[in-house]
C-alpha atoms as a PDB file:
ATOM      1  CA  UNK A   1      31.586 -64.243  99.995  1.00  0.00           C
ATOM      2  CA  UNK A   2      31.497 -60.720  98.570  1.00  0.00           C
ATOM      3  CA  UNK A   3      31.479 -61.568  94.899  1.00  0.00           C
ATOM      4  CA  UNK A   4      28.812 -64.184  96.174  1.00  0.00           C
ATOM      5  CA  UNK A   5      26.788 -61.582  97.696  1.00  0.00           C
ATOM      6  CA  UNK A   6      27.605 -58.977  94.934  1.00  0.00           C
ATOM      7  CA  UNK A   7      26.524 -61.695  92.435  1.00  0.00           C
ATOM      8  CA  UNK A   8      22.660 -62.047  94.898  1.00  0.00           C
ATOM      9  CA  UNK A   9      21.949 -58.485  94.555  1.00  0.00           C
ATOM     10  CA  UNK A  10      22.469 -58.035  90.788  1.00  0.00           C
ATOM     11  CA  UNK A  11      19.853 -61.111  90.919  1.00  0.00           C
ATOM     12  CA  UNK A  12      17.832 -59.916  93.276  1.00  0.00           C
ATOM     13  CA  UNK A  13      17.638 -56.164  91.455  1.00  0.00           C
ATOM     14  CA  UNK A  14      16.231 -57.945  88.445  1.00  0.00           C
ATOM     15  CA  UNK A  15      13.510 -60.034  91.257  1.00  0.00           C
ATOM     16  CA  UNK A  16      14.174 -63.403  90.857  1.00  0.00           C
ATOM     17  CA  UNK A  17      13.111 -65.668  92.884  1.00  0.00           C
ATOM     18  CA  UNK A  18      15.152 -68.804  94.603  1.00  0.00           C
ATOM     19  CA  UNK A  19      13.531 -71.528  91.953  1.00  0.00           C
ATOM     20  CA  UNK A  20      14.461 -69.095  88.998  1.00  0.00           C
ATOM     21  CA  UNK A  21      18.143 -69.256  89.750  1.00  0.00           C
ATOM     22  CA  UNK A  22      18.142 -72.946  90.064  1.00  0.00           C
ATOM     23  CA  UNK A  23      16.786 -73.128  86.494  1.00  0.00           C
ATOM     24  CA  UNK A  24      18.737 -70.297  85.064  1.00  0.00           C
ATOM     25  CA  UNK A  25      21.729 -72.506  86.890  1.00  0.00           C
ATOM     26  CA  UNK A  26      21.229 -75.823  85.675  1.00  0.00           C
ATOM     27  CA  UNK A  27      21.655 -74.370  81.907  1.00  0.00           C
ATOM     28  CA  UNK A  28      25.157 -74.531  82.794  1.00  0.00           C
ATOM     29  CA  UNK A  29      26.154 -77.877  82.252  1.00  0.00           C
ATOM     30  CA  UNK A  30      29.343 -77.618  84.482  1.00  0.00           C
ATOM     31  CA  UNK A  31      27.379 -77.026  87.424  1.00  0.00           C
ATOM     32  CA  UNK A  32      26.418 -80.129  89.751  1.00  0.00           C
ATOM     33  CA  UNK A  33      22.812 -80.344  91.209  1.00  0.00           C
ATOM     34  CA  UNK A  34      24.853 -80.171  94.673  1.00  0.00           C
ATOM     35  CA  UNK A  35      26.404 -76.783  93.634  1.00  0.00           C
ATOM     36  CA  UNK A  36      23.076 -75.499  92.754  1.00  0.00           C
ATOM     37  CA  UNK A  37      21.462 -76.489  95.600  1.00  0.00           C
ATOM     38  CA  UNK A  38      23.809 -74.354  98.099  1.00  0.00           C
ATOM     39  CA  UNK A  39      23.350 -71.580  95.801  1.00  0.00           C
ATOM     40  CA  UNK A  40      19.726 -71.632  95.576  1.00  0.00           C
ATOM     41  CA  UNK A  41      19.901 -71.878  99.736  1.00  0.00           C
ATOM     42  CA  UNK A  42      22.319 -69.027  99.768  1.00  0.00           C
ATOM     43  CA  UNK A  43      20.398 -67.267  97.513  1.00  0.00           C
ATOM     44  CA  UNK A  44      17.212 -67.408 100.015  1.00  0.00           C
ATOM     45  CA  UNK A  45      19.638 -66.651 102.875  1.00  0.00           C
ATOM     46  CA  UNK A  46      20.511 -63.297 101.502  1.00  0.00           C
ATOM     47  CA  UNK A  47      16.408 -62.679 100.530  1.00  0.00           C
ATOM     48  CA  UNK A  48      15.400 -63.426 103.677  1.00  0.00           C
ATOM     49  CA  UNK A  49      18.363 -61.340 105.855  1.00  0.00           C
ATOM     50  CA  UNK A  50      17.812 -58.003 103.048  1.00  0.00           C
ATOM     51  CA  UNK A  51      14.275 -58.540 103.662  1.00  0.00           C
ATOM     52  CA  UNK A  52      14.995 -57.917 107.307  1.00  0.00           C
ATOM     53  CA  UNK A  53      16.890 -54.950 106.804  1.00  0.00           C
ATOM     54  CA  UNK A  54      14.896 -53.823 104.994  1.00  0.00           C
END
């Protein structure tokens, strides 16, 4: 979970939003839709809690 979170903050510095990553991630052909659905949920997650804080 830390080099998942580590990974949301380097995206998050750089303001993407949740819909970016899912089309920055589906230019990987290795990655299933399911895949990039919990990461685009994840990703939201961690927006929403760092909003928070804040």
């Amino acid at each position: 979970d830390d080099i998942v979170d580590g990974a949301f903050k380097v995206v998050g510095n750089q303001n993407m939003r949740p819909e970016q990553l899912g089309i920055l991630l589906r230019e990987f052909p290795q990655l299933n839709e399911r895949f990039i659905a919990v990461a685009v949920k994840r990703y939201t997650e961690y927006l929403d809690a760092a909003r928070k804080v804040n």
